[in-house]
C-alpha atoms as a PDB file:
ATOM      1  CA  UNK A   1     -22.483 -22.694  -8.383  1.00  0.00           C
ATOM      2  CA  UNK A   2     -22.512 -18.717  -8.588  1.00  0.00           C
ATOM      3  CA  UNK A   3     -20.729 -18.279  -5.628  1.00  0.00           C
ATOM      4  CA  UNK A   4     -18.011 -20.996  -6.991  1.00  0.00           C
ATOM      5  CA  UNK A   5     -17.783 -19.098 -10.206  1.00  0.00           C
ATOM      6  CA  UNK A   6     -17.532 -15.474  -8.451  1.00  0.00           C
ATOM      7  CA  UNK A   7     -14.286 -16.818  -6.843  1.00  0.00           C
ATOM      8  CA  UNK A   8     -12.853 -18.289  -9.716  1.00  0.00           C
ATOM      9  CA  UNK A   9     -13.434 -14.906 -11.512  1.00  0.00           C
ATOM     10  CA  UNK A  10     -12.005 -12.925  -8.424  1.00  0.00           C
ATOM     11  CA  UNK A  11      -8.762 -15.028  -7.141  1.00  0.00           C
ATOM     12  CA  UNK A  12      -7.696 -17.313 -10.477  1.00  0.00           C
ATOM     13  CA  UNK A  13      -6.400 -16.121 -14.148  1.00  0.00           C
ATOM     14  CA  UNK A  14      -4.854 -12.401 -13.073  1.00  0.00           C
ATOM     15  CA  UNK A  15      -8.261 -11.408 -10.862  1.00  0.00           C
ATOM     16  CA  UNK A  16      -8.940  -8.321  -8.980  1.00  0.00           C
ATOM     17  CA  UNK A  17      -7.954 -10.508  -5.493  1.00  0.00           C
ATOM     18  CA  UNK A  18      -4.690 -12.326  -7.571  1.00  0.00           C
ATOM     19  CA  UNK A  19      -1.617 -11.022  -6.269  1.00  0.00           C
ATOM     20  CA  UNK A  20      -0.427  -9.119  -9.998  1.00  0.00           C
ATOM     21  CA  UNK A  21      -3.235  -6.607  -9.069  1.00  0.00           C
ATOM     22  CA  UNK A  22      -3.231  -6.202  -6.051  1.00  0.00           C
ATOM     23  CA  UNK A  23       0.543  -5.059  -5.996  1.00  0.00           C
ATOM     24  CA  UNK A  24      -0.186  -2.602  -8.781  1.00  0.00           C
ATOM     25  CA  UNK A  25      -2.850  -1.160  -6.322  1.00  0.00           C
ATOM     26  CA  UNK A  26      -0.654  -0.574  -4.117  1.00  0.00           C
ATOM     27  CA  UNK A  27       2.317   0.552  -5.607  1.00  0.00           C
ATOM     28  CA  UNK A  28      -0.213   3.006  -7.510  1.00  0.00           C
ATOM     29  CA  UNK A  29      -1.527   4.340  -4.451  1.00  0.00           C
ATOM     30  CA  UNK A  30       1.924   4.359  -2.515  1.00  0.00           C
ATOM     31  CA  UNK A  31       3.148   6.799  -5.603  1.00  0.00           C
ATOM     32  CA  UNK A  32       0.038   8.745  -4.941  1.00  0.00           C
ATOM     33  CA  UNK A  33       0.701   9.535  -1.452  1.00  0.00           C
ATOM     34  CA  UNK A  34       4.709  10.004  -1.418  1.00  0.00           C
ATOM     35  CA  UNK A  35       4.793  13.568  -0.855  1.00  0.00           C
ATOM     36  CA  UNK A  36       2.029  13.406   1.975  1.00  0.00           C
ATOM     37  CA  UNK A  37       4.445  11.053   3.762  1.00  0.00           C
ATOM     38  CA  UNK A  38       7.221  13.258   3.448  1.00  0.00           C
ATOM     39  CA  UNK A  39       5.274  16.455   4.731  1.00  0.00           C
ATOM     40  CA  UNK A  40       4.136  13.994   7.687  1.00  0.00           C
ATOM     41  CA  UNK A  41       7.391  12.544   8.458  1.00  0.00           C
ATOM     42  CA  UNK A  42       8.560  16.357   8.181  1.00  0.00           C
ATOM     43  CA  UNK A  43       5.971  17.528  10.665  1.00  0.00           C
ATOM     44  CA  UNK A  44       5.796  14.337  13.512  1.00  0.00           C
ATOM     45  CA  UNK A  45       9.048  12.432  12.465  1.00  0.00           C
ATOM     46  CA  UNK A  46      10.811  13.777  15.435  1.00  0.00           C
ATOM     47  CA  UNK A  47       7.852  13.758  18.162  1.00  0.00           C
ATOM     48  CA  UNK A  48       9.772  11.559  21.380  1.00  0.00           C
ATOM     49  CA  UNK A  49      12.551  10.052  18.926  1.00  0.00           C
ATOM     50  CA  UNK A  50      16.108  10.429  18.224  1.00  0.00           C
ATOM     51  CA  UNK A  51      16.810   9.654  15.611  1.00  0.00           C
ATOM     52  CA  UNK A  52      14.037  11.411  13.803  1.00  0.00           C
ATOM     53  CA  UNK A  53      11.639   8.975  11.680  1.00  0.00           C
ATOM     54  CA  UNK A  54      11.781   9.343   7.810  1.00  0.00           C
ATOM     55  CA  UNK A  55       9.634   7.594   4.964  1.00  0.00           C
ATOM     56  CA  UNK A  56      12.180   5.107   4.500  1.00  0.00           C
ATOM     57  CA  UNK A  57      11.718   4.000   7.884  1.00  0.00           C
ATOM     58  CA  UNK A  58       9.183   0.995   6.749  1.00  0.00           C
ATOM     59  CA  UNK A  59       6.187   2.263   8.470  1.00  0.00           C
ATOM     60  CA  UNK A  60       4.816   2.779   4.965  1.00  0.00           C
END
């Protein structure tokens, strides 16, 4: 029964595994890392490609 109310807690009613959360973890951590994405896309964006790669290239 613990392990049945551990996953209720976790996936139902806005848990940490719900999907509300989980996309504000991400978009939290995608906002945290925008300027390291541009210095890398900056540095290796045009490494063996033409057109040169960019952040809004959906690799991120």
């Amino acid at each position: 029964m613990q392990f049945a109310d551990r996953v209720n807690k976790y996936f139902c009613n806005g848990g940490l595994l719900t999907a509300a959360p989980n996309i504000q973890r991400w978009m939290t951590r995608a906002d945290q890392i925008d300027l390291a994405i541009i210095a890398e896309s900056a540095r290796w964006g045009d490494a063996k490609r033409h057109p040169p790669r960019t952040k809004d290239d959906g690799r991120v």
